[in-house]
PDB file of N, CA and C in Angstrom:
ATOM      1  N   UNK A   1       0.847  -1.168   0.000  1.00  0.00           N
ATOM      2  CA  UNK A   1       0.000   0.000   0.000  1.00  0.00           C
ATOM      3  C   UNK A   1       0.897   1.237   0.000  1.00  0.00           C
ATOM      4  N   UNK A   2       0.379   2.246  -1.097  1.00  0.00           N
ATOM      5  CA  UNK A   2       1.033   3.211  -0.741  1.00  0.00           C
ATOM      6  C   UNK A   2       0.972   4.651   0.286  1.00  0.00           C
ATOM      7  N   UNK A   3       2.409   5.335   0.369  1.00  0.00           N
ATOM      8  CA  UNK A   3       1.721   6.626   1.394  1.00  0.00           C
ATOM      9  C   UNK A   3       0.697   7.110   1.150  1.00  0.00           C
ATOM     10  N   UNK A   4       0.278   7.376  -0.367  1.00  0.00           N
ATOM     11  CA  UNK A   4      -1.418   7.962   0.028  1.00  0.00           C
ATOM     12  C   UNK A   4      -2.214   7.209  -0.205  1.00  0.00           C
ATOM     13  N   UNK A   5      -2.404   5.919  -0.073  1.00  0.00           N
ATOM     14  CA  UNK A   5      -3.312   5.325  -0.168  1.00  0.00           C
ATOM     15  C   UNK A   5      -3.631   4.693   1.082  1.00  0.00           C
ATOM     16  N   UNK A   6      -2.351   4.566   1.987  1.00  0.00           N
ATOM     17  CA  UNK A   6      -2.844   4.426   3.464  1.00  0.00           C
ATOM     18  C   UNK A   6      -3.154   6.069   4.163  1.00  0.00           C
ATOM     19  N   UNK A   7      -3.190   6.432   3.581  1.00  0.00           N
ATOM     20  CA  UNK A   7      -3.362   8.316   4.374  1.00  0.00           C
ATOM     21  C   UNK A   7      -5.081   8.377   4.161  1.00  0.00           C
ATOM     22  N   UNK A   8      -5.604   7.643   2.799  1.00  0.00           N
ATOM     23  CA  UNK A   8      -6.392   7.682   2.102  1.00  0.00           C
ATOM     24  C   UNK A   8      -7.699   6.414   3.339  1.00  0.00           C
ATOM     25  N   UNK A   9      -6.959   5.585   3.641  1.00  0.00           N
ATOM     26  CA  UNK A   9      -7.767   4.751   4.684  1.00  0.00           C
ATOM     27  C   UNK A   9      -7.610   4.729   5.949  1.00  0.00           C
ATOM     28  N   UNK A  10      -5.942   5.644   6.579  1.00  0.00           N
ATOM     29  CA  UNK A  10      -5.985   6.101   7.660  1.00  0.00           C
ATOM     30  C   UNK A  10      -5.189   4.967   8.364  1.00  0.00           C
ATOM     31  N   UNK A  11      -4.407   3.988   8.057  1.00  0.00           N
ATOM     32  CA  UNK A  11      -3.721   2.777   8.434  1.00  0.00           C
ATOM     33  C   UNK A  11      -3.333   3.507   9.651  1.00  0.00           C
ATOM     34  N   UNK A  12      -2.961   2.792  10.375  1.00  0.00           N
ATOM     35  CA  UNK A  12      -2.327   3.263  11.647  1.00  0.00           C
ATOM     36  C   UNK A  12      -1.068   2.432  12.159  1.00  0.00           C
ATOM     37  N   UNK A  13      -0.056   2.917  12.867  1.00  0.00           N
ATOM     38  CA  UNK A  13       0.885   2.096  13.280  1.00  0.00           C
ATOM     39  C   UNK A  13       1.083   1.182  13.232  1.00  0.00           C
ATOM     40  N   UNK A  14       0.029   0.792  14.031  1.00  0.00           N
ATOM     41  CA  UNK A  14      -0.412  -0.488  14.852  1.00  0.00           C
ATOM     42  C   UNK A  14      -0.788  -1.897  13.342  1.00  0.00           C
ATOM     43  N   UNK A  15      -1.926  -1.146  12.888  1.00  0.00           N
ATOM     44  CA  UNK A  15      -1.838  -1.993  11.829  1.00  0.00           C
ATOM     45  C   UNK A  15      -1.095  -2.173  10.900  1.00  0.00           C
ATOM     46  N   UNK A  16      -0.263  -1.406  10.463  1.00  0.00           N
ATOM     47  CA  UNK A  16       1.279  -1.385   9.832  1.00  0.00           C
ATOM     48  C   UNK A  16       1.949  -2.681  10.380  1.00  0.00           C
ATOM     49  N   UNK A  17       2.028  -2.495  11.297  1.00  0.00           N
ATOM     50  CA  UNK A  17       2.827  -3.279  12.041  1.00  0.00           C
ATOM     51  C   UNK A  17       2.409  -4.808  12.088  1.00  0.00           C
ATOM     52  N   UNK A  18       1.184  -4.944  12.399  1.00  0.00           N
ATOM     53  CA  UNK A  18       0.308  -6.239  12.614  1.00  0.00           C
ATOM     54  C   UNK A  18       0.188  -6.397  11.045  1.00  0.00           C
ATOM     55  N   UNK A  19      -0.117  -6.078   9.943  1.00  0.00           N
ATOM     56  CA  UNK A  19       0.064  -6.225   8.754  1.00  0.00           C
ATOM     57  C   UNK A  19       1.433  -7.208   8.030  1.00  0.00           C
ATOM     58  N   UNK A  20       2.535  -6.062   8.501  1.00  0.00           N
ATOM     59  CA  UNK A  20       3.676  -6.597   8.156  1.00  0.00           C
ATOM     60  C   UNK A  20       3.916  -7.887   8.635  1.00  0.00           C
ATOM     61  N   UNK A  21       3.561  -8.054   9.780  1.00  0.00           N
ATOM     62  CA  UNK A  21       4.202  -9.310  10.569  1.00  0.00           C
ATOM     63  C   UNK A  21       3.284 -10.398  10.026  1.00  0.00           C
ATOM     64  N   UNK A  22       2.105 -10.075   9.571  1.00  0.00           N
ATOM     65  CA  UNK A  22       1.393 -11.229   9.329  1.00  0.00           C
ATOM     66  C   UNK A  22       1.937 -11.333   7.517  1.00  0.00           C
ATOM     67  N   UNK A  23       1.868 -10.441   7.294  1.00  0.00           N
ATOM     68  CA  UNK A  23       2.689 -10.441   5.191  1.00  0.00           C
ATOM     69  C   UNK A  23       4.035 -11.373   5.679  1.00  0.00           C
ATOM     70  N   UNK A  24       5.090 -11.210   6.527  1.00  0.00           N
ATOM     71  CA  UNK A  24       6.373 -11.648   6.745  1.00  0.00           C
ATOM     72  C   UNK A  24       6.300 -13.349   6.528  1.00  0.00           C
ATOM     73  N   UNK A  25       5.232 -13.618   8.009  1.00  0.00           N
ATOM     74  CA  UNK A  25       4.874 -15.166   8.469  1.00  0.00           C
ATOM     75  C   UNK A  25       5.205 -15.904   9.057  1.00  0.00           C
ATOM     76  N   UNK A  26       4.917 -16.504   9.898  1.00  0.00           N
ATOM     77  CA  UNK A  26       5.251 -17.389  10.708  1.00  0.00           C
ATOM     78  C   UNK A  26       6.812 -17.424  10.537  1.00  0.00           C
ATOM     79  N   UNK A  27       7.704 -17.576  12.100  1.00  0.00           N
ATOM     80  CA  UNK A  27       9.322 -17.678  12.182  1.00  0.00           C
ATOM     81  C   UNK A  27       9.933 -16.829  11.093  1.00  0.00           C
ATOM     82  N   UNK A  28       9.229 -15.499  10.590  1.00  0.00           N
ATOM     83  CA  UNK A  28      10.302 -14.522  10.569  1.00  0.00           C
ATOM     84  C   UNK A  28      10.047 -13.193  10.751  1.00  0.00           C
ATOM     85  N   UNK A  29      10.490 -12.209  10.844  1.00  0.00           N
ATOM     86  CA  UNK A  29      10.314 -11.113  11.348  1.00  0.00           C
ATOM     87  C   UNK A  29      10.525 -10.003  10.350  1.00  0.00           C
ATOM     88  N   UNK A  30       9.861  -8.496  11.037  1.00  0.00           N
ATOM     89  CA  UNK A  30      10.460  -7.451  10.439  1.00  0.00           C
ATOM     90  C   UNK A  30      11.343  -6.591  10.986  1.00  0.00           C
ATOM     91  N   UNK A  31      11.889  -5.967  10.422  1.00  0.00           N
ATOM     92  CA  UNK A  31      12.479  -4.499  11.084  1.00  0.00           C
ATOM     93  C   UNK A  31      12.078  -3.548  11.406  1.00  0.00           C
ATOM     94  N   UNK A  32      11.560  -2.969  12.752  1.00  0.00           N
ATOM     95  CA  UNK A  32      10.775  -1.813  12.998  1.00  0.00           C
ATOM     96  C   UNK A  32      10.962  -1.098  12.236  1.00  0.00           C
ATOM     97  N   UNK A  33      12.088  -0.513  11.785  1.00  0.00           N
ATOM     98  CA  UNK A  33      12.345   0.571  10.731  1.00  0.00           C
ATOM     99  C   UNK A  33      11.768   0.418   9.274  1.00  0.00           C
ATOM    100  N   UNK A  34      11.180  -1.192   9.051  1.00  0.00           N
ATOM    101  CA  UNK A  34      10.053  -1.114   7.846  1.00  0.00           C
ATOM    102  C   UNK A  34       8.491  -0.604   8.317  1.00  0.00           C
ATOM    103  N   UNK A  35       8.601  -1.026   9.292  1.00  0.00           N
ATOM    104  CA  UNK A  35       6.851  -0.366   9.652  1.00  0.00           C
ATOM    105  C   UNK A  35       7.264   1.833   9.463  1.00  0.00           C
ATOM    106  N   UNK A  36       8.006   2.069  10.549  1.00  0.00           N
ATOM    107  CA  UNK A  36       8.379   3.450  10.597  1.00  0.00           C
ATOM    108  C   UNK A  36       8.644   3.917   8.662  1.00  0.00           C
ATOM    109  N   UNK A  37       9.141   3.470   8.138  1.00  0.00           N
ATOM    110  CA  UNK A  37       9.268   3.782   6.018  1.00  0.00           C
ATOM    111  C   UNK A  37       8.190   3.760   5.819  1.00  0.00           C
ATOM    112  N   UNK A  38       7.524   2.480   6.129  1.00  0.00           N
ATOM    113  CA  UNK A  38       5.649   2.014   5.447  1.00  0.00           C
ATOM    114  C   UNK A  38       4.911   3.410   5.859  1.00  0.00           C
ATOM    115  N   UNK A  39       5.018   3.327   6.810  1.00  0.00           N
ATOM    116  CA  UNK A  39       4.315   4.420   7.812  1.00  0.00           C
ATOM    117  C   UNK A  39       4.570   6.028   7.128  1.00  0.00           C
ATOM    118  N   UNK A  40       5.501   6.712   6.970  1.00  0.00           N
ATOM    119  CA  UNK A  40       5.626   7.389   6.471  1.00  0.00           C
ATOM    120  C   UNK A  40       7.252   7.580   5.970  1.00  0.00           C
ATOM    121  N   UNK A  41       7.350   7.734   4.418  1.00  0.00           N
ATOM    122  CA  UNK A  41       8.875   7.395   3.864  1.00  0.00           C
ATOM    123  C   UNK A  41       9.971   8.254   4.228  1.00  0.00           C
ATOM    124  N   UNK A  42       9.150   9.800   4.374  1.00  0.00           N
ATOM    125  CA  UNK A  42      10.431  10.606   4.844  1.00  0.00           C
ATOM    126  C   UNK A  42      10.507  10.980   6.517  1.00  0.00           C
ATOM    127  N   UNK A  43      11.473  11.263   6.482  1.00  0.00           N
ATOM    128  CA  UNK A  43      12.023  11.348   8.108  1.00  0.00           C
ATOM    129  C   UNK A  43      11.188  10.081   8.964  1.00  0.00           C
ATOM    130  N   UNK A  44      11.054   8.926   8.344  1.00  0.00           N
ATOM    131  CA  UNK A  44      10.960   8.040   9.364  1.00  0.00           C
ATOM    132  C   UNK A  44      11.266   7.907  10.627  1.00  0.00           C
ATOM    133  N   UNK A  45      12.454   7.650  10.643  1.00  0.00           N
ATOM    134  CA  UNK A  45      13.964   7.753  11.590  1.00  0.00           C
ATOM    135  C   UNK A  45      13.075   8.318  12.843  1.00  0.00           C
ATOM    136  N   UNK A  46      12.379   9.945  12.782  1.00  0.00           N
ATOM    137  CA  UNK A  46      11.806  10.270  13.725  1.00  0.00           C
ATOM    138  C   UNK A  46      10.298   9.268  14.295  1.00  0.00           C
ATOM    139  N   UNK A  47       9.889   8.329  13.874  1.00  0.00           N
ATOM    140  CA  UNK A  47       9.036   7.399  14.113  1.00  0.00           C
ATOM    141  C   UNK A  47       9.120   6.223  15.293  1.00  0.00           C
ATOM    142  N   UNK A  48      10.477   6.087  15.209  1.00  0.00           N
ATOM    143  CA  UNK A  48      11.233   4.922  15.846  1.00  0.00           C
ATOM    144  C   UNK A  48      10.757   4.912  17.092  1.00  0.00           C
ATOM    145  N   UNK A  49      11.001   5.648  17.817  1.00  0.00           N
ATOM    146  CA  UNK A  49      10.655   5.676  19.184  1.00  0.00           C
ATOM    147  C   UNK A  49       8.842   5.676  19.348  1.00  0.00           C
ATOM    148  N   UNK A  50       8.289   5.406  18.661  1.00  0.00           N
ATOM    149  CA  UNK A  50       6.804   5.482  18.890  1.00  0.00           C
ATOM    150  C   UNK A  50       6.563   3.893  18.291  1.00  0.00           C
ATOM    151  N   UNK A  51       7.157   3.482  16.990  1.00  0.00           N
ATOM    152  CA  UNK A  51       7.312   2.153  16.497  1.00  0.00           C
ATOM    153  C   UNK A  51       7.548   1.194  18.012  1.00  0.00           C
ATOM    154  N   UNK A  52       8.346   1.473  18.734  1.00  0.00           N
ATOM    155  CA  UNK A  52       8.692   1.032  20.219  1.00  0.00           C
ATOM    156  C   UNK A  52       7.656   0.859  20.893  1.00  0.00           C
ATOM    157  N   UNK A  53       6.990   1.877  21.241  1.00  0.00           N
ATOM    158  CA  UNK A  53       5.914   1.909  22.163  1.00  0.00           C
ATOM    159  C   UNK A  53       5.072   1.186  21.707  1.00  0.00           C
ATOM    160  N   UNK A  54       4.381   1.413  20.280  1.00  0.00           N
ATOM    161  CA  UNK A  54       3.192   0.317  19.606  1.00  0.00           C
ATOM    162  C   UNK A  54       3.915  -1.103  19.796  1.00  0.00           C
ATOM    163  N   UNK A  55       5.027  -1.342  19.230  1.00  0.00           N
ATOM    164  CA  UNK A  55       5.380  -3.146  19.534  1.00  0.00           C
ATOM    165  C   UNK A  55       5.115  -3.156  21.199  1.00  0.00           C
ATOM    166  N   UNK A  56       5.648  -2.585  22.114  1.00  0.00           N
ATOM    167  CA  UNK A  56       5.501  -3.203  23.119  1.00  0.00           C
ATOM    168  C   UNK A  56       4.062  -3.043  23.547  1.00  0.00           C
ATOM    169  N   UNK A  57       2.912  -2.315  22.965  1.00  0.00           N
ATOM    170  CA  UNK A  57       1.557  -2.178  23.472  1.00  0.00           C
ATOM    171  C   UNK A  57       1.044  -3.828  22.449  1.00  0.00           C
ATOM    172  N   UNK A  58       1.031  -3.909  21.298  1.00  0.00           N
ATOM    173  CA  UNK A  58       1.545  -5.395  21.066  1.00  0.00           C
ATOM    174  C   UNK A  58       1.821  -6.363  21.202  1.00  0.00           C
ATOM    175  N   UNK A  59       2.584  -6.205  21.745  1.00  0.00           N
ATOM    176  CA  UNK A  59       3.414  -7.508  22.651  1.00  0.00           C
ATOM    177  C   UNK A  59       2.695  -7.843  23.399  1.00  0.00           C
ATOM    178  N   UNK A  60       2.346  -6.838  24.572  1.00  0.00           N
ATOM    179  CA  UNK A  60       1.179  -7.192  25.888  1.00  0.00           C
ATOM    180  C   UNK A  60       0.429  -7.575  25.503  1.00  0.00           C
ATOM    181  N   UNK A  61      -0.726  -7.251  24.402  1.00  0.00           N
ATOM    182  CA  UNK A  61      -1.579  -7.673  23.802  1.00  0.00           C
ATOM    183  C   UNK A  61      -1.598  -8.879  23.186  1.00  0.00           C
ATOM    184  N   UNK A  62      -0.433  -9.838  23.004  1.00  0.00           N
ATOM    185  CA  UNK A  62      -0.275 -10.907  22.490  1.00  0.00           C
ATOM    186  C   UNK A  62      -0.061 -11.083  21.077  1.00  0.00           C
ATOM    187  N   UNK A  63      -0.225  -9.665  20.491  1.00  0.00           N
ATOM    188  CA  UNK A  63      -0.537 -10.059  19.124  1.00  0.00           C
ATOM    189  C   UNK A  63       0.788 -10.012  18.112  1.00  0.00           C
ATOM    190  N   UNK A  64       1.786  -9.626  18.748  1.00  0.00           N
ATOM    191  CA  UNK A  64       3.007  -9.969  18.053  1.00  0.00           C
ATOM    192  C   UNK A  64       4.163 -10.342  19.109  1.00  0.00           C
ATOM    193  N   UNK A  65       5.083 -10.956  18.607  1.00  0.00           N
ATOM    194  CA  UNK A  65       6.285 -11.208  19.949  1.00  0.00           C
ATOM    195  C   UNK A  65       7.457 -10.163  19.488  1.00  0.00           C
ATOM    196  N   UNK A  66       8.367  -9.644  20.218  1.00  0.00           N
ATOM    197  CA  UNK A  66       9.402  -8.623  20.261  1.00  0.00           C
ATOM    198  C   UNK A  66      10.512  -9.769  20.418  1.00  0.00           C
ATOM    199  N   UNK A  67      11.560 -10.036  19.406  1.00  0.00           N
ATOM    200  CA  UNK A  67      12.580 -10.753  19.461  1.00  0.00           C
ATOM    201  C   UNK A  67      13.857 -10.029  19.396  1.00  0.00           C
ATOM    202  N   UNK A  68      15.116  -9.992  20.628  1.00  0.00           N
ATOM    203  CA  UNK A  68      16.339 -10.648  20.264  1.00  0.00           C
ATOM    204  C   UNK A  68      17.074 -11.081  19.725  1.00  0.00           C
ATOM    205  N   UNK A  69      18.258 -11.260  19.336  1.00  0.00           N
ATOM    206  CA  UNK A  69      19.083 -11.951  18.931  1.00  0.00           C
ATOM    207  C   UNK A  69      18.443 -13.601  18.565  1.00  0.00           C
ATOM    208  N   UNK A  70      16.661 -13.379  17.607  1.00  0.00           N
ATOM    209  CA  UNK A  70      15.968 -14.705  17.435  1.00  0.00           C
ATOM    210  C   UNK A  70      15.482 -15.418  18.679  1.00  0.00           C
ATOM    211  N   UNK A  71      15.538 -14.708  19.955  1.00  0.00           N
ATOM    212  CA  UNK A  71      14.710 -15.440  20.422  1.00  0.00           C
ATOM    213  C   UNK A  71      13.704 -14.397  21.314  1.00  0.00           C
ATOM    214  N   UNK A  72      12.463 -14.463  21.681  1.00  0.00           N
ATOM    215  CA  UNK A  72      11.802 -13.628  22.677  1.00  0.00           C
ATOM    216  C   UNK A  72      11.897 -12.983  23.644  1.00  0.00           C
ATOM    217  N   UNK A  73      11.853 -11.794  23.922  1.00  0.00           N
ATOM    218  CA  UNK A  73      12.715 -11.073  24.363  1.00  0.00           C
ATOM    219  C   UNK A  73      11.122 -10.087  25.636  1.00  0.00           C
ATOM    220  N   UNK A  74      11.711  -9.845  26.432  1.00  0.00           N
ATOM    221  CA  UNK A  74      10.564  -9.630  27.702  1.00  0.00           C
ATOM    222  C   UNK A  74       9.971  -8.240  26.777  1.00  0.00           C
ATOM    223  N   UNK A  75       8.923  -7.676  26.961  1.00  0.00           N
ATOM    224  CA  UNK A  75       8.272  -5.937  26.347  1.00  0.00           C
ATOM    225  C   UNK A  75       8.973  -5.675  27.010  1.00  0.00           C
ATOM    226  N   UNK A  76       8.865  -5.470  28.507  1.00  0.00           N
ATOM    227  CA  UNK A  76       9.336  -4.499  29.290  1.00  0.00           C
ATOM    228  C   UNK A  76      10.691  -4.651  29.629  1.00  0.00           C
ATOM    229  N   UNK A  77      11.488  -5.351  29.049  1.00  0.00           N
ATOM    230  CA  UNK A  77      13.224  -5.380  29.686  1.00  0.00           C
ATOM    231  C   UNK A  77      14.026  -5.966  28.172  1.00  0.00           C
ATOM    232  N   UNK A  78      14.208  -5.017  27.377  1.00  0.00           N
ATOM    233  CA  UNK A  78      14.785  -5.127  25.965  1.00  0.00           C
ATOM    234  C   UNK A  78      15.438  -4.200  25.626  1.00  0.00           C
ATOM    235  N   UNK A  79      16.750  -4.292  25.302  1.00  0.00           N
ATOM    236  CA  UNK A  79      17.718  -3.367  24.942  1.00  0.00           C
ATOM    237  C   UNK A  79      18.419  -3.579  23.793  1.00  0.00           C
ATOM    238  N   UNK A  80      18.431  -2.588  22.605  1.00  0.00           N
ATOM    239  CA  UNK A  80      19.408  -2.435  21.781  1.00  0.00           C
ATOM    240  C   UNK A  80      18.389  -2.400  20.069  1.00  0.00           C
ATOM    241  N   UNK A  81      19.034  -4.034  19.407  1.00  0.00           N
ATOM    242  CA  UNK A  81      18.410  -4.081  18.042  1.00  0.00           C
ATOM    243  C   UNK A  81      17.290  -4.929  18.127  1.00  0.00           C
ATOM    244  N   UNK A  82      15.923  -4.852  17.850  1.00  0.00           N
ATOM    245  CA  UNK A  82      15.502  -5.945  18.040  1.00  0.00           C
ATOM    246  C   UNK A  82      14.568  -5.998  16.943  1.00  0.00           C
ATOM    247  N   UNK A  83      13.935  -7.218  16.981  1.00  0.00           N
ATOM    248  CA  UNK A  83      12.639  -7.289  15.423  1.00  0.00           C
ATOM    249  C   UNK A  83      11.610  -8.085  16.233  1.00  0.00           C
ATOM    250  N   UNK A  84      10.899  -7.524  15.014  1.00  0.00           N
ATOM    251  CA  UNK A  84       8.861  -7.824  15.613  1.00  0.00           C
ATOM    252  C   UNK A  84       8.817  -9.175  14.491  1.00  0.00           C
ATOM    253  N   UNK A  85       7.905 -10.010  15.163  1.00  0.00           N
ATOM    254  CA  UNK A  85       7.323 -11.164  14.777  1.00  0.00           C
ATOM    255  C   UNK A  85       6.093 -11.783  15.040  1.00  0.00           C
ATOM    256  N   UNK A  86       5.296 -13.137  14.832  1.00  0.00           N
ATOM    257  CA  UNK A  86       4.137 -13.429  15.169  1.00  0.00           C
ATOM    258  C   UNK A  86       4.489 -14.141  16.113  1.00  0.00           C
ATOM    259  N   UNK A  87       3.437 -14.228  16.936  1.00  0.00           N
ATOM    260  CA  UNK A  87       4.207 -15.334  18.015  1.00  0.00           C
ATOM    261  C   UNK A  87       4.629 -16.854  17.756  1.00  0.00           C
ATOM    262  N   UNK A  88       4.676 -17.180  18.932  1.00  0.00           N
ATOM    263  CA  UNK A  88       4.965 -18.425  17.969  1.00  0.00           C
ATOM    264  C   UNK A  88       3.861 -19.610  18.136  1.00  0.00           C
ATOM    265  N   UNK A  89       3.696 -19.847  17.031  1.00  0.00           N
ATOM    266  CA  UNK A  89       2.556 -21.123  17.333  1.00  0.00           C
ATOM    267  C   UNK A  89       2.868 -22.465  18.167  1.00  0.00           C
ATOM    268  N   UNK A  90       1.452 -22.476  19.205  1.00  0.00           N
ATOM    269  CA  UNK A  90       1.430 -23.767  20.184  1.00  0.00           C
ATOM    270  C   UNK A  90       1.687 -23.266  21.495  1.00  0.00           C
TER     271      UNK A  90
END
């Protein structure tokens, strides 16, 4: 979808995000910094820190997992690079 065509339906973070991860699929992930581009292409970069907050409102919610170095990584105690995924099935 493009920038104005999600401006055009009003996509939101959140579903950016839950979108991507479900387009990605099962055992693999994205790069926050693709939701923050999707989201809007220029000055992304300034997005990041809100991309954060939605994964971890997310996370709690169950509806995506926040991974580590590949493996699951706590919402609330995560530091550094990390990528969004679906959880994992079972």
């Amino acid at each position: 979808m493009s920038e104005p065509e999600r401006k055009k339906k009003k996509e939101t973070l959140d579903d950016i995000i839950l979108r991507l991860t479900a387009e990605r699929g099962q055992g693999k992930t994205i790069c926050p910094s693709e939701a923050a581009r999707t989201f809007r292409a220029e000055n992304w970069q300034q997005l990041m820190g809100e991309v954060r907050v939605r994964a971890i409102k997310l996370a709690h919610a169950g509806e995506i997992t926040i991974y580590r170095k590949g493996k699951p990584a706590d919402p609330d105690d995560f530091k550094g690079i990390y990528r969004l995924g679906l959880p994992k099935e079972g």
